[in-house]
Structures are given as structure tokens and as C-alpha cells.
C-alpha atoms as a PDB file:
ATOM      1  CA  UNK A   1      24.978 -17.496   5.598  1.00  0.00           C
ATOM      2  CA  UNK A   2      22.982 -14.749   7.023  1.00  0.00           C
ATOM      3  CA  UNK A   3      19.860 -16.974   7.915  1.00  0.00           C
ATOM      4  CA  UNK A   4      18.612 -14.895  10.743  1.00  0.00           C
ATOM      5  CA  UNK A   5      17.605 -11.038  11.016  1.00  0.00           C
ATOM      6  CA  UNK A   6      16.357  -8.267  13.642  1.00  0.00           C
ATOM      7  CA  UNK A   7      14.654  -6.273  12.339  1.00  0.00           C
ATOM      8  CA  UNK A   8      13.601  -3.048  14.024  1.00  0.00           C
ATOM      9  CA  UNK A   9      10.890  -0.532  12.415  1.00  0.00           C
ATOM     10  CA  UNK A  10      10.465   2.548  14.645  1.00  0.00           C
ATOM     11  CA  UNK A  11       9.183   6.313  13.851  1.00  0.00           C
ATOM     12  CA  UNK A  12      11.223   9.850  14.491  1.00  0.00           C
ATOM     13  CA  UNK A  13      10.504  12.987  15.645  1.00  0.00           C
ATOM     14  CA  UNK A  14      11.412  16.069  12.988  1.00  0.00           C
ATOM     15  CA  UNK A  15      13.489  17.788  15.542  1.00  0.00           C
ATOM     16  CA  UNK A  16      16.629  15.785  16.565  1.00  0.00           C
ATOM     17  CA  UNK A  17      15.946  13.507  13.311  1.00  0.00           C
ATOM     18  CA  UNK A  18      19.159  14.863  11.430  1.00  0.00           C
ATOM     19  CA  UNK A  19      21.418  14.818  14.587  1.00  0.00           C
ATOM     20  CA  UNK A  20      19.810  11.299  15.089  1.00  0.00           C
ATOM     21  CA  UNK A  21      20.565   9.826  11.320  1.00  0.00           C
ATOM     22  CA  UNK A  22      24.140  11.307  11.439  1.00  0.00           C
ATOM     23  CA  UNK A  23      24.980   9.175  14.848  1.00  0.00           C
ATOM     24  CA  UNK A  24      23.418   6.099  13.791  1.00  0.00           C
ATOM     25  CA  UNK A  25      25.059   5.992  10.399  1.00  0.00           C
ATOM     26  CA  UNK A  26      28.414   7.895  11.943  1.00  0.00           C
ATOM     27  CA  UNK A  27      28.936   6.307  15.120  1.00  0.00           C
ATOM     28  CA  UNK A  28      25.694   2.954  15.914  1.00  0.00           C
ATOM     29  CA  UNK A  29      25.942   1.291  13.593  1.00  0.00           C
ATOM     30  CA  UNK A  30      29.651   0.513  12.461  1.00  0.00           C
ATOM     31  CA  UNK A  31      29.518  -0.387  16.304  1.00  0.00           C
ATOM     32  CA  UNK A  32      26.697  -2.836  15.763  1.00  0.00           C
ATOM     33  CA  UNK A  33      28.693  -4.590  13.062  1.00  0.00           C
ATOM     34  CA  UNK A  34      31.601  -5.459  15.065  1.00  0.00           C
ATOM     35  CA  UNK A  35      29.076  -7.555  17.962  1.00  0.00           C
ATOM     36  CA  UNK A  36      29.635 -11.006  18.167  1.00  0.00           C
ATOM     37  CA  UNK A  37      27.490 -12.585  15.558  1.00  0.00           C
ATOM     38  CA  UNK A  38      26.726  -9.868  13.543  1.00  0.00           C
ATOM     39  CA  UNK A  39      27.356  -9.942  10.160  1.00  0.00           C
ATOM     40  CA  UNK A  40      26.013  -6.861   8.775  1.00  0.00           C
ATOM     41  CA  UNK A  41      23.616  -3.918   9.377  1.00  0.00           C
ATOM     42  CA  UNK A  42      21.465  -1.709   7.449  1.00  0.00           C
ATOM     43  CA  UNK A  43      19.107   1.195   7.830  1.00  0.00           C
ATOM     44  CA  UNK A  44      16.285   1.937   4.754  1.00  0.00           C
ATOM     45  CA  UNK A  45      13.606   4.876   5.072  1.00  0.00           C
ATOM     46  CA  UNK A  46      10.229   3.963   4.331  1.00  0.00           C
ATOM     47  CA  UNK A  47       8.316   5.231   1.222  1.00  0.00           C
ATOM     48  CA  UNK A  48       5.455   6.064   1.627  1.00  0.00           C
ATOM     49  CA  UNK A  49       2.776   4.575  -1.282  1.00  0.00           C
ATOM     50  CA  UNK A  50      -0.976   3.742  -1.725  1.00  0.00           C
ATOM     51  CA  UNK A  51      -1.081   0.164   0.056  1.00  0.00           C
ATOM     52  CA  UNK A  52      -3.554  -2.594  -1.714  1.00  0.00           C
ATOM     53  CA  UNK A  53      -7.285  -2.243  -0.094  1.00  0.00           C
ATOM     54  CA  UNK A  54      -6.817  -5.987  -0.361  1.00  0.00           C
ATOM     55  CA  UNK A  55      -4.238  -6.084   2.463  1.00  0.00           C
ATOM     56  CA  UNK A  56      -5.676  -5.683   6.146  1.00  0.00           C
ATOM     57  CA  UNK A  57      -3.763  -4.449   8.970  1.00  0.00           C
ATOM     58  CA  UNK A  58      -4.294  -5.374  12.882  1.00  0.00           C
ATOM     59  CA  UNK A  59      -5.986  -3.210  14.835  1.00  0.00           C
ATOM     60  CA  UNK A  60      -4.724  -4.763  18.408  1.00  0.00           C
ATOM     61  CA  UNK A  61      -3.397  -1.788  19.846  1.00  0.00           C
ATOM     62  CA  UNK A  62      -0.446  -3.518  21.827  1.00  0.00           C
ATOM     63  CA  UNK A  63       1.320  -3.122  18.175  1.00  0.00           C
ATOM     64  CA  UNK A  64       3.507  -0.572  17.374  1.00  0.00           C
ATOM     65  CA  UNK A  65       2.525   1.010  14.963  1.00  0.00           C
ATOM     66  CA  UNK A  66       6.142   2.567  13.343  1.00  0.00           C
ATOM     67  CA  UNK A  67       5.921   2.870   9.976  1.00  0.00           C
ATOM     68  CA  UNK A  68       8.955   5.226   9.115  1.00  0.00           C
ATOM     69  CA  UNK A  69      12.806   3.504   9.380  1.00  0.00           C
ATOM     70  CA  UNK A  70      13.371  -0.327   9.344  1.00  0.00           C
ATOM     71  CA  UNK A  71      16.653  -1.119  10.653  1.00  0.00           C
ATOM     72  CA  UNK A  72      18.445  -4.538  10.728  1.00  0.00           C
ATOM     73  CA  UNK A  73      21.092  -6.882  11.487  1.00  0.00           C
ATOM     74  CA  UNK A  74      22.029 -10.038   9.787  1.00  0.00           C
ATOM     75  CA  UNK A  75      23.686 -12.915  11.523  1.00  0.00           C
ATOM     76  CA  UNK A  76      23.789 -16.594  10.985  1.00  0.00           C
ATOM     77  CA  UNK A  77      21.694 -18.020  13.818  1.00  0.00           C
ATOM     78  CA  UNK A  78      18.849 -15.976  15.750  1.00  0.00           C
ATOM     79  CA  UNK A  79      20.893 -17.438  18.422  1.00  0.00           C
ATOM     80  CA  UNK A  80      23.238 -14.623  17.842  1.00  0.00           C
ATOM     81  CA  UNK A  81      20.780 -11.974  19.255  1.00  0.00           C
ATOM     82  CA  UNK A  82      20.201 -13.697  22.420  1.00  0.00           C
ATOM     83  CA  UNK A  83      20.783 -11.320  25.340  1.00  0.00           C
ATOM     84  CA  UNK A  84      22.883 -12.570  27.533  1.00  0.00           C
ATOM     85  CA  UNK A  85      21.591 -14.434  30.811  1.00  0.00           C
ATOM     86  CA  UNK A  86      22.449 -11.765  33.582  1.00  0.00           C
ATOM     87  CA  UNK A  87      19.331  -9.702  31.360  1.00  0.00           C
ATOM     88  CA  UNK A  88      16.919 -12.395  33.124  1.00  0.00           C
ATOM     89  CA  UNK A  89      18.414 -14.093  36.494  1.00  0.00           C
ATOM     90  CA  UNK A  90      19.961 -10.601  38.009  1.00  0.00           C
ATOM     91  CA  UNK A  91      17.022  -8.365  39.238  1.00  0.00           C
ATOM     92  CA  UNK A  92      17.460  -4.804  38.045  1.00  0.00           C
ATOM     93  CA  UNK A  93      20.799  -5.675  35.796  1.00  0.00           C
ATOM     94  CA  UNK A  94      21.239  -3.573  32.787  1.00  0.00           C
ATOM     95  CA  UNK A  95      23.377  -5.926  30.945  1.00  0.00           C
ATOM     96  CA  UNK A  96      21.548  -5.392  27.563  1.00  0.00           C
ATOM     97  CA  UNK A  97      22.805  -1.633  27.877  1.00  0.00           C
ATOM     98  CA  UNK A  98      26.325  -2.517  28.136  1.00  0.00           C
ATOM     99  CA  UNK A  99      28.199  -0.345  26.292  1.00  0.00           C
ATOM    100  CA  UNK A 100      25.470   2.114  24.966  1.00  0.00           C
ATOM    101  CA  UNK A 101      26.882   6.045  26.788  1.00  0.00           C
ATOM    102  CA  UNK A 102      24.281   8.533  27.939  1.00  0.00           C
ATOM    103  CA  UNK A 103      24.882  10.316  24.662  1.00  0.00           C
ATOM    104  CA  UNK A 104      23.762   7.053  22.875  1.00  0.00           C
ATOM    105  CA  UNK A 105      20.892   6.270  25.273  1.00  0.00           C
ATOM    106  CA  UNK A 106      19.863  10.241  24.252  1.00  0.00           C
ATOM    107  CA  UNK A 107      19.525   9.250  20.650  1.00  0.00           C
ATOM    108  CA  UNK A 108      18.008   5.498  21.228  1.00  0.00           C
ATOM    109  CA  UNK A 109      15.023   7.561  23.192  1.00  0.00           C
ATOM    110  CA  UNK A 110      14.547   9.536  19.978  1.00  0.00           C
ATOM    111  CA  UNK A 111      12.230   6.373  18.416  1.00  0.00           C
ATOM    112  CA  UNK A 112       8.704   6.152  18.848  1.00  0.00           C
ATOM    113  CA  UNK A 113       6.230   3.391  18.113  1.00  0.00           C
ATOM    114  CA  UNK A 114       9.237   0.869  17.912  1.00  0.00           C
ATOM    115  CA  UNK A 115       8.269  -2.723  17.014  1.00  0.00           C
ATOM    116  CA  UNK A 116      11.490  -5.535  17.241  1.00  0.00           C
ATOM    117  CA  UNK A 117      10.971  -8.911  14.949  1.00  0.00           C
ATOM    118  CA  UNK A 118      13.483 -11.688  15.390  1.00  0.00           C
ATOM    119  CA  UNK A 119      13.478 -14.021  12.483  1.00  0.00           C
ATOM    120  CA  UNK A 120      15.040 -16.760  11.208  1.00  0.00           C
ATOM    121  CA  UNK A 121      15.087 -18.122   6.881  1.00  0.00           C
ATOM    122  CA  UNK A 122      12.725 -20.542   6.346  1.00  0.00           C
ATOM    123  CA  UNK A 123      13.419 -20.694   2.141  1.00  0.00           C
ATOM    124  CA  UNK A 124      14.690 -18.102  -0.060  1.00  0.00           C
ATOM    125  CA  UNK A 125      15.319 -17.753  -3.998  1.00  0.00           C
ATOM    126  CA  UNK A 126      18.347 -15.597  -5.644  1.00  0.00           C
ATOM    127  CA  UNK A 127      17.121 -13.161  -8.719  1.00  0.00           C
ATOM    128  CA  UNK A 128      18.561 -12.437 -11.720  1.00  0.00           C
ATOM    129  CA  UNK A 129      20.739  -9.566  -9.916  1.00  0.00           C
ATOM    130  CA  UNK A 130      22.014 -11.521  -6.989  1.00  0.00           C
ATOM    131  CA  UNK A 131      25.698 -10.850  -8.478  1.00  0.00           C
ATOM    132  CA  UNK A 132      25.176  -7.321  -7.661  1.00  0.00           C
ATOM    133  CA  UNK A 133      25.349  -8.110  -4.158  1.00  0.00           C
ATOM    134  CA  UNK A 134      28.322  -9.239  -2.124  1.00  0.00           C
ATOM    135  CA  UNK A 135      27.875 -12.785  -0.282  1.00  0.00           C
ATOM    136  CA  UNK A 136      27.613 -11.934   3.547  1.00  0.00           C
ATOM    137  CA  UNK A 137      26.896  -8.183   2.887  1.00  0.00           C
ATOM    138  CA  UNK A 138      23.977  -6.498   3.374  1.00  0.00           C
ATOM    139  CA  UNK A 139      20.453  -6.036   1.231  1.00  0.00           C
ATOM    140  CA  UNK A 140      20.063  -4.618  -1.845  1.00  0.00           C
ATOM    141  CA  UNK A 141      19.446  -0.536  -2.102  1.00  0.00           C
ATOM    142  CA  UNK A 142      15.829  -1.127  -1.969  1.00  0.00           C
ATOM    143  CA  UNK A 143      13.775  -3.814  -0.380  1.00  0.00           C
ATOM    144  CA  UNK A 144       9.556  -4.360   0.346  1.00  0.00           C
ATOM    145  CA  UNK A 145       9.488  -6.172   3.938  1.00  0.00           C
ATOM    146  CA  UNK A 146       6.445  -7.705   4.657  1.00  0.00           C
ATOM    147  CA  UNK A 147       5.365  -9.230   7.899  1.00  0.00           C
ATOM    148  CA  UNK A 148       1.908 -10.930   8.841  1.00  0.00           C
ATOM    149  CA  UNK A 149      -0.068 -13.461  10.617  1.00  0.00           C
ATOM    150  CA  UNK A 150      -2.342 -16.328   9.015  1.00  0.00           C
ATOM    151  CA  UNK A 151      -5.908 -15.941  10.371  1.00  0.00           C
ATOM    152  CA  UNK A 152      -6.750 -19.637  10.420  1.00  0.00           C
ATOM    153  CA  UNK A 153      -4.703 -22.836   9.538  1.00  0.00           C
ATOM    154  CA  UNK A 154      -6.274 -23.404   6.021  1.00  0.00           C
ATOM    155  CA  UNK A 155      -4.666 -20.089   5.483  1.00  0.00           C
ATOM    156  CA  UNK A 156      -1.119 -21.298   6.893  1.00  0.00           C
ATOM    157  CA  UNK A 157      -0.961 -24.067   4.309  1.00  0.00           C
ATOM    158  CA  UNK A 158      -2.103 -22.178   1.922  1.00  0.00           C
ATOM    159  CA  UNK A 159       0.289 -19.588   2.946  1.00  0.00           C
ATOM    160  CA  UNK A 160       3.297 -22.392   2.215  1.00  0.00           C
ATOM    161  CA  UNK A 161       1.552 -23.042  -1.123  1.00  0.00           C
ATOM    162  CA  UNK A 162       1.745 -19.587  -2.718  1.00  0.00           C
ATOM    163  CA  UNK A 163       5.171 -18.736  -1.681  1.00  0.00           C
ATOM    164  CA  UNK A 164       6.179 -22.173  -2.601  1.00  0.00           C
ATOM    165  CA  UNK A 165       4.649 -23.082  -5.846  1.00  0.00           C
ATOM    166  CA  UNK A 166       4.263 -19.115  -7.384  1.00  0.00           C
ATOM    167  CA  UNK A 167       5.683 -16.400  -5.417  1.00  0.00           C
ATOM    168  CA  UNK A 168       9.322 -17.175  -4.946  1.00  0.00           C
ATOM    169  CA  UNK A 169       9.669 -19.274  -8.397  1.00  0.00           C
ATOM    170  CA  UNK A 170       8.149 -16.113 -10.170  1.00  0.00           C
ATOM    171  CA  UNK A 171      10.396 -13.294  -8.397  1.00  0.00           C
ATOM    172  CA  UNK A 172      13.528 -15.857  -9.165  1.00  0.00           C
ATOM    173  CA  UNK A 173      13.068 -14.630 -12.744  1.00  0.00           C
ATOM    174  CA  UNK A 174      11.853 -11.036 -12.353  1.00  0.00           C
ATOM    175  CA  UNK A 175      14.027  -8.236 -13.540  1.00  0.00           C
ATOM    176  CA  UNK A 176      15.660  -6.354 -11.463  1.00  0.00           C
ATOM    177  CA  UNK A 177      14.839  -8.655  -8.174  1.00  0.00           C
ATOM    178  CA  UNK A 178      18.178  -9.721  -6.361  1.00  0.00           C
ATOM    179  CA  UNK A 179      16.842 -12.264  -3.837  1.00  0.00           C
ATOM    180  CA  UNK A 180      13.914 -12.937  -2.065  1.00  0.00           C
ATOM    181  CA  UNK A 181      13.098 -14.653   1.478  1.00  0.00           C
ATOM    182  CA  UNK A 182      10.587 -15.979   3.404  1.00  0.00           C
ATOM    183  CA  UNK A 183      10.993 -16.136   7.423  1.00  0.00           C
ATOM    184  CA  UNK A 184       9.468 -17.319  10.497  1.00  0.00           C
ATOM    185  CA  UNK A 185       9.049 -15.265  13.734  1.00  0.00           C
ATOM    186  CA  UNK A 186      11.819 -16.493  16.903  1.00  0.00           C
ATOM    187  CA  UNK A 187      10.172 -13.383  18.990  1.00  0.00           C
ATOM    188  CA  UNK A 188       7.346 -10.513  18.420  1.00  0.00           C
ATOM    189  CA  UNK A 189       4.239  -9.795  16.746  1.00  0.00           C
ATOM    190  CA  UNK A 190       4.028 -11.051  13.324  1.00  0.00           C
ATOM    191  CA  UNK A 191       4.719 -15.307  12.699  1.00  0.00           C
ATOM    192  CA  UNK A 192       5.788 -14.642   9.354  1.00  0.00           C
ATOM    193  CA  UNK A 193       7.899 -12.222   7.179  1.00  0.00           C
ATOM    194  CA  UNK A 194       8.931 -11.753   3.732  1.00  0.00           C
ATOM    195  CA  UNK A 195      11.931  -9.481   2.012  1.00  0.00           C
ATOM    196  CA  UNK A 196      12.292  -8.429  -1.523  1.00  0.00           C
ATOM    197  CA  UNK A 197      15.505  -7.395  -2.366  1.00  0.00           C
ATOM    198  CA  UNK A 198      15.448  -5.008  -5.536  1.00  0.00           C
ATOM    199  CA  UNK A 199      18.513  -3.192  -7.339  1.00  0.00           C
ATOM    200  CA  UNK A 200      16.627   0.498  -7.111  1.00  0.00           C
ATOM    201  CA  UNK A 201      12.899   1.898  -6.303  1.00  0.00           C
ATOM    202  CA  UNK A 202      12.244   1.936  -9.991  1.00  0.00           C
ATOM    203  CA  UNK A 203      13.529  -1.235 -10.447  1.00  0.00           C
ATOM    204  CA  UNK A 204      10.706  -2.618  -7.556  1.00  0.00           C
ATOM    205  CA  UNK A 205       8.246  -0.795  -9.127  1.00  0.00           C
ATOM    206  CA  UNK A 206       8.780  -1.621 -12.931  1.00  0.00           C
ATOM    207  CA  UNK A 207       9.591  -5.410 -12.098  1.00  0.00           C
ATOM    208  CA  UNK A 208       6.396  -5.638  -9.859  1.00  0.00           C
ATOM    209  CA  UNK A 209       4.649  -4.298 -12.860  1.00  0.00           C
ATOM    210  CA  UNK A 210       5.042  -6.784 -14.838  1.00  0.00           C
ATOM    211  CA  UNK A 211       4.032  -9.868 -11.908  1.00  0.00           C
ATOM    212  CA  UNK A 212       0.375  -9.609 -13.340  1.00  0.00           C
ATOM    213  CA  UNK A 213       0.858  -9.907 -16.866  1.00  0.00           C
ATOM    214  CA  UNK A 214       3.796 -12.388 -16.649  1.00  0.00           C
ATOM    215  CA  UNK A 215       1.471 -14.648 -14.293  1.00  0.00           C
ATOM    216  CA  UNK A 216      -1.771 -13.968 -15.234  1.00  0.00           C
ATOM    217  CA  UNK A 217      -3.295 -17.599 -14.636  1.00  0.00           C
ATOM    218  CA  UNK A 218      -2.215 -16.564 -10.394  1.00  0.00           C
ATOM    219  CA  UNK A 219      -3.452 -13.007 -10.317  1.00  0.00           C
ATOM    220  CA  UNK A 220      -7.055 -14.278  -9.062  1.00  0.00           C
ATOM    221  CA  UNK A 221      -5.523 -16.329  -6.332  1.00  0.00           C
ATOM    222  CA  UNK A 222      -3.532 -13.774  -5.222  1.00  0.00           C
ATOM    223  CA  UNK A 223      -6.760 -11.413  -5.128  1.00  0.00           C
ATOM    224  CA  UNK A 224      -8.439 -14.086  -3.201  1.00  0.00           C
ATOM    225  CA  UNK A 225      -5.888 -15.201  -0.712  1.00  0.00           C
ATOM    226  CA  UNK A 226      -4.132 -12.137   0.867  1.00  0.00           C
ATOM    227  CA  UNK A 227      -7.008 -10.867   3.007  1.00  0.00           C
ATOM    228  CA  UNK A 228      -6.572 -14.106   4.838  1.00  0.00           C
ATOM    229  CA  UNK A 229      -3.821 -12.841   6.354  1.00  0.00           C
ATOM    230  CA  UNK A 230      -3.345  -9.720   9.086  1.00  0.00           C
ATOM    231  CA  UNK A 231      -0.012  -7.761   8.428  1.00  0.00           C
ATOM    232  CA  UNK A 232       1.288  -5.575  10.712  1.00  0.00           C
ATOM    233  CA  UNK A 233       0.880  -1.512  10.906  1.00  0.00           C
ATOM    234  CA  UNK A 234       1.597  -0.673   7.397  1.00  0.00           C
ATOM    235  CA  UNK A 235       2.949  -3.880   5.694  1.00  0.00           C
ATOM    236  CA  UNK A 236       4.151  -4.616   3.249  1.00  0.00           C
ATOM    237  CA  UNK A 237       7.099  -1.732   3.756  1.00  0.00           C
ATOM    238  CA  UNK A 238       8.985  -0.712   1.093  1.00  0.00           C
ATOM    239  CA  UNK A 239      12.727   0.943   1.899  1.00  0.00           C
ATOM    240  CA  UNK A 240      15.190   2.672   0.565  1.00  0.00           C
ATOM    241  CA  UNK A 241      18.952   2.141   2.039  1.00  0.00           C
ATOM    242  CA  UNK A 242      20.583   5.340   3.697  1.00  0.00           C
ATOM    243  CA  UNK A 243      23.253   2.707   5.498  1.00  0.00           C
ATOM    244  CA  UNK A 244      25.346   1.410   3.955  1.00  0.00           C
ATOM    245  CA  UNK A 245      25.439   4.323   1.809  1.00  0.00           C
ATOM    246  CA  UNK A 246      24.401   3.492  -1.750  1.00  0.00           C
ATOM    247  CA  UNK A 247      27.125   3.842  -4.274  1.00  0.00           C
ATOM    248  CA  UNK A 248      26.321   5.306  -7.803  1.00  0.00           C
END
């Protein structure tokens, strides 16, 4: 199974953006599909919404702070985005680049503010619309991708806890949810991330609607226990898929 993603969220200028989206979705990424390893790739824009006051963001300004595309590859093992040893024990060796032209190094210089997770699945729960997605294939149409830090170790247990014991058993049965994960960090900023998968935009926004008055008796943890943690520029991020195209 797809236990391990990389997950890129970067920003774009307006001019070059619509040359830029046409090559990635034209010409990148079926290429990034066919590396060894991969086993699918997507590309969601970020909507842009009034974030919880509750959440807090880091202000350490060796984030980037991207906030506009997430894209990302699925694979089985984080293994699988290794780069290969020349990248380290040959000074100067561009072995990373290896196969990326000048006209694709042209567009890859078009992102700004890019910040690269590797992560791999530490639990995850299937929704009631899992059988709308293919095994192997990639995430639902829309998806909220959250990624954070615990400020202390209390908050780290208590972290496990409320994915554990509310979270993911609640989201299991929400309408409209596909699947939901919870990951750890293999390399960059954030130690832990979190992806809803969700059939539509309206389907996020009507089934997280109803969290609160489905699970009332956990509404006051939740209010107590998220500003122990420090998410990253603009998490939670909530996308809509442009790649692979949505059908319908």
C-alpha cells in the first residue's frame, strides 16, 4: 500500500502560472509516475478559508511559508524517495537532476516559498466513501492536509490520544469522508501530518459540520488541546485536485 508520501507545498507567480500548470499536468507529472517506486501523483490548489484562531502557526522564519499548491507522490516505503548516493559522496554531482531538461528546470524555478515533507503512515481509518477510490490510486478530489509539531511531550501523548481514541474513529463514520491518515515526519519541518480525504469541497465542509454536534462530549477537548501544537505556515490546508483531473 501507499504508506509513504512527499509532499511538496510551494507558491506561483501569476505570470508563467498557466504555462506552468499545463507542463506539470501535460508533461511532470505522468513522468513522475513512471519513477521507480512511485505509485501515484497528484496536484490540489489550495482554498483559501478563515483558519481557527485556535490553531497557531510558527513564526521561525527558516519555514517556507507556501501556502498555494500541495503536490505529492505516493509510494510504499519513504525508502522509495531516497536520492540516490552519488547526490552525497560525489562533490558537485547533479544526480538528483537527472533527467529534468533546461525547459523543465525553467518551470521547476517558477515555485517560491517551497517546503518538502517526507512521511511515512503511522495509522489510518477508511470512510464511508473509500469505494469511491481505486486501491493504489491517488486521493480523493478534495483533501485538508495538516502538518504540525507537539510543543512539549504531555502534548505528544496526548497527541496519540485524540487521534486514537476520537479523531480517526469519528471521521471513519462521517459522510462523505473517504479515508483518513495520520503520519510521521522521515525529513523536514513538521514531526507530524494528517490527510483527510473527502469526495468534494462541499462534502468537507458539510461533513465537518456536523463533527461538533455528532461529538459533542469532545468538542471542549478539542478547544483545549490544539493550541498545544505549532502547525506549519497555514495548516491545516485544504485542496482541491487539478491532477488527476477530476471526472464528473
Amino acid at each position: 500500500m501507499d504508506r509513504a508520501l512527499l509532499i511538496s507545498w510551494y507558491n506561483l507567480p501569476a505570470k508563467g502560472r498557466e504555462e506552468y500548470l499545463a507542463w506539470l499536468h501535460g508533461t511532470h507529472m505522468p513522468v513522475l509516475t513512471k519513477r521507480p517506486g512511485v505509485m501515484w501523483a497528484a496536484h490540489y490548489e489550495v482554498q483559501k478559508y478563515d483558519i481557527p484562531a485556535r490553531i497557531r502557526h510558527t513564526t521561525d522564519p527558516a519555514v517556507p511559508n507556501a501556502n498555494d499548491y500541495v503536490l505529492i507522490l505516493g509510494a510504499a516505503s519513504s525508502h522509495d524517495f531516497s536520492k540516490p548516493l552519488d547526490a552525497f559522496v560525489e562533490t558537485g554531482a547533479a544526480v538528483e537532476d537527472a533527467g529534468v531538461t533546461a525547459a523543465d528546470r525553467k518551470m521547476l524555478a517558477l515555485r517560491s516559498g517551497e517546503r518538502v515533507s517526507i512521511m511515512t503512515e503511522e495509522a489510518r481509518v477508511d470512510g464511508p466513501e473509500i469505494r469511491t477510490r481505486v486501491n493504489g490510486s491517488a486521493p480523493a478530489p478534495c483533501i485538508q492536509l495538516g502538518s504540525f509539531n507537539g510543543n512539549d511531550q504531555p502534548a505528544e501523548d496526548e497527541l496519540l490520544a485524540w487521534y486514537a481514541r476520537w479523531r480517526m474513529p469519528a471521521l471513519g463514520k462521517l459522510p462523505g469522508c473517504v479515508a483518513l491518515r495520520k503520519m510521521v515526519s522521515v525529513s523536514g519541518w513538521a514531526k507530524h501530518g494528517v490527510m483527510y480525504e473527502f469526495t468534494s469541497l462541499n462534502a468537507r465542509s458539510e461533513g465537518m459540520k456536523q463533527m461538533g454536534p455528532l461529538y459533542p462530549e469532545m468538542t471542549a477537548w478539542t478547544e483545549r488541546f490544539i493550541p498545544h501544537l505549532t502547525h506549519a505556515p497555514g495548516s491545516p490546508h485544504i485542496g482541491v485536485r487539478l491532477w488527476p483531473p477530476v471526472k464528473g
